[in-house]
PDB file of N, CA and C in Angstrom:
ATOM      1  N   UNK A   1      -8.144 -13.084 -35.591  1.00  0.00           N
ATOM      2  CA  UNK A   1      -8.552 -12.972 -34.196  1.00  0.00           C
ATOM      3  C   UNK A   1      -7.366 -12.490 -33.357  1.00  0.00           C
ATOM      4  N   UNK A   2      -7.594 -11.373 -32.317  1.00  0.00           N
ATOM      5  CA  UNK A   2      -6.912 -11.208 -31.741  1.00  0.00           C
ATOM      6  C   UNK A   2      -6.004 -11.771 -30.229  1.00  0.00           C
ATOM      7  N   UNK A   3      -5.369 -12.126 -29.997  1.00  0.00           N
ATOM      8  CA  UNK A   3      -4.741 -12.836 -28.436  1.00  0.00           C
ATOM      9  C   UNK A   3      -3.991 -11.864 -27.469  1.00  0.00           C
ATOM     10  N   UNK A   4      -4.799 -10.692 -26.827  1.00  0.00           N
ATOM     11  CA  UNK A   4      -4.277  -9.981 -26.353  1.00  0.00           C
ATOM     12  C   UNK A   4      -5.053 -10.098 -24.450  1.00  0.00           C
ATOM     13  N   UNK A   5      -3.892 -10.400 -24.000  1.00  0.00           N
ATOM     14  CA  UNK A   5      -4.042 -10.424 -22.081  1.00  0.00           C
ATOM     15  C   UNK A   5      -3.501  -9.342 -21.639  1.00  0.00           C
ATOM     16  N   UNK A   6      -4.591  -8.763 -20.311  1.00  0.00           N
ATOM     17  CA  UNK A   6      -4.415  -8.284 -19.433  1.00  0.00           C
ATOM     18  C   UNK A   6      -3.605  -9.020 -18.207  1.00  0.00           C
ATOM     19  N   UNK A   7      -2.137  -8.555 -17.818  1.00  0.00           N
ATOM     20  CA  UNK A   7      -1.338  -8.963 -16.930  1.00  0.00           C
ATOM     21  C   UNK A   7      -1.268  -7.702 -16.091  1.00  0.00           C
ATOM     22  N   UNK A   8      -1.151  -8.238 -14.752  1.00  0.00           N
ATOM     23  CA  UNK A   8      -0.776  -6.986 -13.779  1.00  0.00           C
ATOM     24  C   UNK A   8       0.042  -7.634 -12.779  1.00  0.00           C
ATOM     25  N   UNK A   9       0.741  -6.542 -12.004  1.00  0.00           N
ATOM     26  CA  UNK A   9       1.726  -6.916 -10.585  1.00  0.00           C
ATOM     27  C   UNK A   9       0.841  -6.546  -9.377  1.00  0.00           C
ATOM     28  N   UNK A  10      -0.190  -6.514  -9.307  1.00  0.00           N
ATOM     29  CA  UNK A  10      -0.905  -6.494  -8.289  1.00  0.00           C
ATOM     30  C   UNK A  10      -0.157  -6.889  -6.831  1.00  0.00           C
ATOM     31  N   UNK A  11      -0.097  -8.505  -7.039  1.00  0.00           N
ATOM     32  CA  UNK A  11       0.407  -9.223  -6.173  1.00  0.00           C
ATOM     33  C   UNK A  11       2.049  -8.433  -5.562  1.00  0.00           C
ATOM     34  N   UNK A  12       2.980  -8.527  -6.672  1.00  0.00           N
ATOM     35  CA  UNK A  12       3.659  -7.763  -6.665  1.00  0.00           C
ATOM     36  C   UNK A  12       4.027  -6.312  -5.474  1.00  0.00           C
ATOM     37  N   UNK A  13       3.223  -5.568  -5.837  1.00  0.00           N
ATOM     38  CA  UNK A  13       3.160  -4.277  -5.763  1.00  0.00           C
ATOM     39  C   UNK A  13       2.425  -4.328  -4.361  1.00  0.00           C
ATOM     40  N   UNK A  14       1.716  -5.595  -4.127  1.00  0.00           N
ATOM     41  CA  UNK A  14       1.122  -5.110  -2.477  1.00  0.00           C
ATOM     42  C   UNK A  14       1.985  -5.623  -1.350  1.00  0.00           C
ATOM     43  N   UNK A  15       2.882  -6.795  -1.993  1.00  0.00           N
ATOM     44  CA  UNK A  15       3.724  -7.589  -0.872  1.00  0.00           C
ATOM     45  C   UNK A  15       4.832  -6.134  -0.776  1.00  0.00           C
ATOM     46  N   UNK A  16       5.250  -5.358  -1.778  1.00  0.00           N
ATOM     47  CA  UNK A  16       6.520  -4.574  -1.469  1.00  0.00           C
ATOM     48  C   UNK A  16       5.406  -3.019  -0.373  1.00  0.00           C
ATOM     49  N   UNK A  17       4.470  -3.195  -0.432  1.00  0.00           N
ATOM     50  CA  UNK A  17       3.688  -2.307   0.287  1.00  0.00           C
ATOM     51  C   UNK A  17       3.209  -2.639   2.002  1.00  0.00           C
ATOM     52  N   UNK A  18       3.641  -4.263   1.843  1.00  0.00           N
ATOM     53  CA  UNK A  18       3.052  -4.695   2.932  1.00  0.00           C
ATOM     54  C   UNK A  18       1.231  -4.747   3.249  1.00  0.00           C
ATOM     55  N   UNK A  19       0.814  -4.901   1.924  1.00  0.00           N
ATOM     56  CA  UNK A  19      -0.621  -4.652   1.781  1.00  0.00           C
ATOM     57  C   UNK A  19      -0.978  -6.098   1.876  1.00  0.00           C
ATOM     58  N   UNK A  20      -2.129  -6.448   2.669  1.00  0.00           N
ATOM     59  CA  UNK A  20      -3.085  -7.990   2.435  1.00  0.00           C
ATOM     60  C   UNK A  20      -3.993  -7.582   1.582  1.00  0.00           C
ATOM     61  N   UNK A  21      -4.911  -8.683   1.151  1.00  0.00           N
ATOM     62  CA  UNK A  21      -5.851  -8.234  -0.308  1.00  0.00           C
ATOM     63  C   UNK A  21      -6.717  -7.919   0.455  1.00  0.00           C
ATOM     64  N   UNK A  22      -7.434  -8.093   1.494  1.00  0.00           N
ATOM     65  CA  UNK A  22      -8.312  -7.471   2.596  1.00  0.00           C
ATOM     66  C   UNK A  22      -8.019  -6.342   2.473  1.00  0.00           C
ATOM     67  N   UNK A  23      -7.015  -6.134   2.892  1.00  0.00           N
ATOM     68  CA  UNK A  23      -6.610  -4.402   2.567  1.00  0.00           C
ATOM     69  C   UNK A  23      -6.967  -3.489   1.523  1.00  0.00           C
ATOM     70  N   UNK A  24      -5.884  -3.602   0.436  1.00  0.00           N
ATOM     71  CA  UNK A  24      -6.907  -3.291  -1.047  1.00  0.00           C
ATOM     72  C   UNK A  24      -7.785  -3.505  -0.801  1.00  0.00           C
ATOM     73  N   UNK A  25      -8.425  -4.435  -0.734  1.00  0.00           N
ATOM     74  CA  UNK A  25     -10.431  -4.434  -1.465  1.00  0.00           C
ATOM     75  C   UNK A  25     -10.953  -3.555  -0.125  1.00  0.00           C
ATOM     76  N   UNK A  26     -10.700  -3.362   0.922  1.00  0.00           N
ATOM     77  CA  UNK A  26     -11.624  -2.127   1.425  1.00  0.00           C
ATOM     78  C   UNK A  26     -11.388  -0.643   1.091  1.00  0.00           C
ATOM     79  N   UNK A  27      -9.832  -0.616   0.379  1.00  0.00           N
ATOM     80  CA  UNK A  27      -9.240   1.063  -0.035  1.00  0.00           C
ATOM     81  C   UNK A  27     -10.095   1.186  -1.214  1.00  0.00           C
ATOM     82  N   UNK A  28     -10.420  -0.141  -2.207  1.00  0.00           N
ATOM     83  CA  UNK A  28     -10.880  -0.023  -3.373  1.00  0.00           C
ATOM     84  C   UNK A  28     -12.554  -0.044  -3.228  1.00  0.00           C
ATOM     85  N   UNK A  29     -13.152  -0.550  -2.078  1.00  0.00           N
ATOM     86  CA  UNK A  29     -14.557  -1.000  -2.359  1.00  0.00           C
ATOM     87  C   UNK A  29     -14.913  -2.055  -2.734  1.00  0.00           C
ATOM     88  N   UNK A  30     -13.751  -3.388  -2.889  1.00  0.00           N
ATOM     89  CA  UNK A  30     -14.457  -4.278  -3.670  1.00  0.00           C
ATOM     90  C   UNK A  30     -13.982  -5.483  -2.604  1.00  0.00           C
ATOM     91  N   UNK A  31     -14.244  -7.026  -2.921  1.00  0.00           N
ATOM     92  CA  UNK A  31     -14.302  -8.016  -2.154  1.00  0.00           C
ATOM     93  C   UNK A  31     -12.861  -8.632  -2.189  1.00  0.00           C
ATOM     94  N   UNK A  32     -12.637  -8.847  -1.266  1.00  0.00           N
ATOM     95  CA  UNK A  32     -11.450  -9.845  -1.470  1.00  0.00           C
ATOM     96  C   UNK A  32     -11.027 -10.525  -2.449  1.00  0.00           C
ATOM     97  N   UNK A  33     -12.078 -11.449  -2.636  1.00  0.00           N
ATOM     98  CA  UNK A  33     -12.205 -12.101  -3.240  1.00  0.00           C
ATOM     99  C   UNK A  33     -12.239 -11.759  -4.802  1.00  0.00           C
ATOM    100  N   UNK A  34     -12.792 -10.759  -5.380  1.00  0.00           N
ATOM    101  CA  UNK A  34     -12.090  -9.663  -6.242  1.00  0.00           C
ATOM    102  C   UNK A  34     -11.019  -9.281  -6.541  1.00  0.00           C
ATOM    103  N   UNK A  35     -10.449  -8.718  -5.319  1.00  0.00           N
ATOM    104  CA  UNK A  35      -8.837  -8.505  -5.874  1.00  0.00           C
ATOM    105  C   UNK A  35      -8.502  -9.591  -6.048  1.00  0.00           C
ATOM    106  N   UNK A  36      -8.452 -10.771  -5.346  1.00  0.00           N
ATOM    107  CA  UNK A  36      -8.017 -12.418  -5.440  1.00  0.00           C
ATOM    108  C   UNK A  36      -8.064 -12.908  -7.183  1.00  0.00           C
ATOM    109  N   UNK A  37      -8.992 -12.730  -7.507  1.00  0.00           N
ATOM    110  CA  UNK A  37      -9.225 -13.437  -8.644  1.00  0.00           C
ATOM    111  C   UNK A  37      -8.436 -12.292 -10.328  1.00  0.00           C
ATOM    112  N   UNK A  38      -8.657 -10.857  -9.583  1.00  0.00           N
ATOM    113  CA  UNK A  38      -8.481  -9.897 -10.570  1.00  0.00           C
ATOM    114  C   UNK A  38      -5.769 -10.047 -10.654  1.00  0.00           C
ATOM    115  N   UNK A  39      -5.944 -10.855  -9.528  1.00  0.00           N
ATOM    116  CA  UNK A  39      -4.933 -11.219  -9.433  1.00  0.00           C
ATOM    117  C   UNK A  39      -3.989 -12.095 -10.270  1.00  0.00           C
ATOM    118  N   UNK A  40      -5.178 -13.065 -10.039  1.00  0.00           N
ATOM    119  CA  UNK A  40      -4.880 -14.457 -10.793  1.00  0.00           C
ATOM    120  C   UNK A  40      -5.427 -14.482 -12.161  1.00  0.00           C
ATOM    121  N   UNK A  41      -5.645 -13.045 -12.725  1.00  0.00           N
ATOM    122  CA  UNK A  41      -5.775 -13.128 -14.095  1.00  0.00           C
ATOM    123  C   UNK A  41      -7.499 -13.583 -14.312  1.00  0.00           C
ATOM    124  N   UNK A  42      -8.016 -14.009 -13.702  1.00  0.00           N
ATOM    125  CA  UNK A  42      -9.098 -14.683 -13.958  1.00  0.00           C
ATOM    126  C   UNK A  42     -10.130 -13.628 -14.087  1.00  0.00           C
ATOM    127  N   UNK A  43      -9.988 -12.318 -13.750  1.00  0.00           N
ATOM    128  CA  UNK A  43     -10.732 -11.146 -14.131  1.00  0.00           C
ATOM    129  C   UNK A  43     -10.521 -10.137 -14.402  1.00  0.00           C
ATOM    130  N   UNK A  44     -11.059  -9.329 -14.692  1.00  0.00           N
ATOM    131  CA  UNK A  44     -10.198  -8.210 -15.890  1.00  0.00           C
ATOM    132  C   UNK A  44     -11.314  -7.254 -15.206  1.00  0.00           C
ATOM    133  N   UNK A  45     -10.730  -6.381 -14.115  1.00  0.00           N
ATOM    134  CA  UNK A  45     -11.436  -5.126 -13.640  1.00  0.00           C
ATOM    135  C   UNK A  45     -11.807  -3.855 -14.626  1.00  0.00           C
ATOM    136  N   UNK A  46     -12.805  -3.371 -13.918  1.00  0.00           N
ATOM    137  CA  UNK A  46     -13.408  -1.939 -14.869  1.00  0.00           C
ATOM    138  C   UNK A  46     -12.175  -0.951 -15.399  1.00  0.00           C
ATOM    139  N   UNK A  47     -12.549  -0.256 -15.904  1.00  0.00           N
ATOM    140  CA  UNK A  47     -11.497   1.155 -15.908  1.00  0.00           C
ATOM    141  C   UNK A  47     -11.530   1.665 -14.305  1.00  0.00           C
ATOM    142  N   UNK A  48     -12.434   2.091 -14.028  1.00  0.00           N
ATOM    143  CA  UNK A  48     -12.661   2.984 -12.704  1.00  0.00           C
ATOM    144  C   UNK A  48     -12.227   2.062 -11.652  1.00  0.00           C
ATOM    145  N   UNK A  49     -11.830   0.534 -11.696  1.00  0.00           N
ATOM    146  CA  UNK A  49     -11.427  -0.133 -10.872  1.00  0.00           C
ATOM    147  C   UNK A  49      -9.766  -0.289 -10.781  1.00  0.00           C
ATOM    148  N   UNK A  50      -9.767  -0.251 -11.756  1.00  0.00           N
ATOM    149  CA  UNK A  50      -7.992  -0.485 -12.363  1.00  0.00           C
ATOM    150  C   UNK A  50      -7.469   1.017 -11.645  1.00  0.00           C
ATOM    151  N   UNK A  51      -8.152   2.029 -12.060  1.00  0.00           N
ATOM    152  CA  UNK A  51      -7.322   3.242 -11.412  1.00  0.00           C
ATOM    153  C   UNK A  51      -7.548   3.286  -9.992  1.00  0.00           C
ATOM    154  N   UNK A  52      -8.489   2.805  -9.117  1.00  0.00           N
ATOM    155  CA  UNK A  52      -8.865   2.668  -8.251  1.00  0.00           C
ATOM    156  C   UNK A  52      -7.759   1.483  -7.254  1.00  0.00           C
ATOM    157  N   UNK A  53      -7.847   0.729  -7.770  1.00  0.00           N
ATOM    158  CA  UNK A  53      -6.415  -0.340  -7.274  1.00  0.00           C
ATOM    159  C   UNK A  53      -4.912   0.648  -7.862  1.00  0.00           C
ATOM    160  N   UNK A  54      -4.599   0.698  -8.684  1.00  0.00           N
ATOM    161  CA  UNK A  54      -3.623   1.473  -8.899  1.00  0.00           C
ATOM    162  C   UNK A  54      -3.512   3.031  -7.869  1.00  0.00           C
ATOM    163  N   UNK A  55      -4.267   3.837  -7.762  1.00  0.00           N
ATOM    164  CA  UNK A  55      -4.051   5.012  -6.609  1.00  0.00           C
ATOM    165  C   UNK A  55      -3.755   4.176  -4.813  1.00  0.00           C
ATOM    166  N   UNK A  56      -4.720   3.193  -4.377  1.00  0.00           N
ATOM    167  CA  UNK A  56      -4.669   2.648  -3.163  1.00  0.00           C
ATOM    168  C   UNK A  56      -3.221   1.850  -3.391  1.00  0.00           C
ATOM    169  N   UNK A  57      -2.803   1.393  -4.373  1.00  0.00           N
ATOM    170  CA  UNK A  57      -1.008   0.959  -4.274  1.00  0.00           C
ATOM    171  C   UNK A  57      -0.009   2.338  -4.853  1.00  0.00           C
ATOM    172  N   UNK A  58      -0.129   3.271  -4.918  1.00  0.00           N
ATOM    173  CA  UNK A  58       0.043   4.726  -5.177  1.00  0.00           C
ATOM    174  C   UNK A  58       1.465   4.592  -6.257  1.00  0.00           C
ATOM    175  N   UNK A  59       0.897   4.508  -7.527  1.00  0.00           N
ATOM    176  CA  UNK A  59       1.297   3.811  -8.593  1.00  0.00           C
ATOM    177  C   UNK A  59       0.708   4.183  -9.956  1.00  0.00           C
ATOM    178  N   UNK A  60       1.169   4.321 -10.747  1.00  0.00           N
ATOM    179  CA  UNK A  60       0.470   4.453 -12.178  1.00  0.00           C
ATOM    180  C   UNK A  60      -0.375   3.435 -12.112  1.00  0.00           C
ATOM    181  N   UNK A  61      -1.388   3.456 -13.232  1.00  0.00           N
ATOM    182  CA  UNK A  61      -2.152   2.766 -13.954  1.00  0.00           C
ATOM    183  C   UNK A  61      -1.023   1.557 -14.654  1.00  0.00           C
ATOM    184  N   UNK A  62      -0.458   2.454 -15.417  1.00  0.00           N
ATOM    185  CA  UNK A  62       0.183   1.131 -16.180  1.00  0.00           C
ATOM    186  C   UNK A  62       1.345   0.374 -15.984  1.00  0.00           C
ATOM    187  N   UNK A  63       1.721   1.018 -14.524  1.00  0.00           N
ATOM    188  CA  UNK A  63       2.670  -0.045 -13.384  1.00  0.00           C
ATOM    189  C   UNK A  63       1.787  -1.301 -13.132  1.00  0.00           C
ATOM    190  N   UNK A  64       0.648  -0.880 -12.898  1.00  0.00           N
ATOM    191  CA  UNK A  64      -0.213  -2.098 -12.445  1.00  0.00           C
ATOM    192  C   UNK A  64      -0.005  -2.957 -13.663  1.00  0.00           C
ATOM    193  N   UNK A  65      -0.993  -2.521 -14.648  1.00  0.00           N
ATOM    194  CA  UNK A  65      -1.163  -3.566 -15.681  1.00  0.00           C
ATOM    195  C   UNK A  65      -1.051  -3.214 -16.964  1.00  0.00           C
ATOM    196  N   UNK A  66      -0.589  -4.501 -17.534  1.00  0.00           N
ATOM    197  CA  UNK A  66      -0.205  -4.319 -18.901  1.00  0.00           C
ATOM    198  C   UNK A  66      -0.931  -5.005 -19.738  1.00  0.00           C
ATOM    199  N   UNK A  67      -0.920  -4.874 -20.923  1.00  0.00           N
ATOM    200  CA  UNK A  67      -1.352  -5.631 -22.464  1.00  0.00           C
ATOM    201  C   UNK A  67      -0.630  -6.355 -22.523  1.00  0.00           C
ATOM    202  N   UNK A  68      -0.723  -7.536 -23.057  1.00  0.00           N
ATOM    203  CA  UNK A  68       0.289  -8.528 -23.291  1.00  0.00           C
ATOM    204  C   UNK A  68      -0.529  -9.210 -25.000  1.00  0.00           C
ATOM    205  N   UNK A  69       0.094  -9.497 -26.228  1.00  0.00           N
ATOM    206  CA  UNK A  69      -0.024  -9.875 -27.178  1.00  0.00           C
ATOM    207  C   UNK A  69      -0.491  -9.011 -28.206  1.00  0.00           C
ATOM    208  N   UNK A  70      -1.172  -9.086 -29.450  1.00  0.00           N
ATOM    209  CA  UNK A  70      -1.489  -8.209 -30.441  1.00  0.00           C
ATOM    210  C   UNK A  70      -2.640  -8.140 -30.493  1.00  0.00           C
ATOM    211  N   UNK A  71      -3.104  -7.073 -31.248  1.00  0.00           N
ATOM    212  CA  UNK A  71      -4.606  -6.744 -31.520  1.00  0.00           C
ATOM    213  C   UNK A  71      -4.627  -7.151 -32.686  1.00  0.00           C
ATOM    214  N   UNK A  72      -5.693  -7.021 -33.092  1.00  0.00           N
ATOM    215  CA  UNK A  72      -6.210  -8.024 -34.646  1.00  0.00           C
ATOM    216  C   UNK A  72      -6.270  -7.000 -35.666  1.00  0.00           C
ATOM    217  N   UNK A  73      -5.785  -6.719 -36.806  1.00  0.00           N
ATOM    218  CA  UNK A  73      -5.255  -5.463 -37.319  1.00  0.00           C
ATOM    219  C   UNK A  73      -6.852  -5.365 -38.295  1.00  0.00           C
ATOM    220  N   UNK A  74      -6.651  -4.217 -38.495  1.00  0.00           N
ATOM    221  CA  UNK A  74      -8.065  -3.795 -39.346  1.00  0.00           C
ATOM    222  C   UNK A  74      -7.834  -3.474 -40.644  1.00  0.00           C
TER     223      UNK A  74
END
């Protein structure tokens, strides 16, 4: 079985922007409460969302977020 997390600097990346999560989630379309949680790890956004938060903090994709652990080998 594999143990591999999605980590991101979200949080990070909006305080050095001066961004509130109100902010993001109207550049992105999504709820506060969304970015809130996609923050705290507790959700793991789409593809089209991830690049979508990543362009509104004007940033790579994989500045935002990373893989963290291994995949389960085949």
């Amino acid at each position: 079985m594999s143990s591999v997390a999605l980590k991101n600097c979200i949080r990070r990346l909006r305080f050095e922007k001066n961004m509130t999560q109100e902010e993001l989630a109207l550049r992105t379309g999504v709820s506060r409460q969304t970015i809130m949680s996609i923050e705290r790890g507790q959700t793991n956004p789409s593809v089209l969302l991830a690049y979508k938060i990543s362009a509104a903090l004007t940033t790579s994709v994989t500045d935002v977020f990373q893989m963290e652990g291994a995949l389960a080998p085949v």
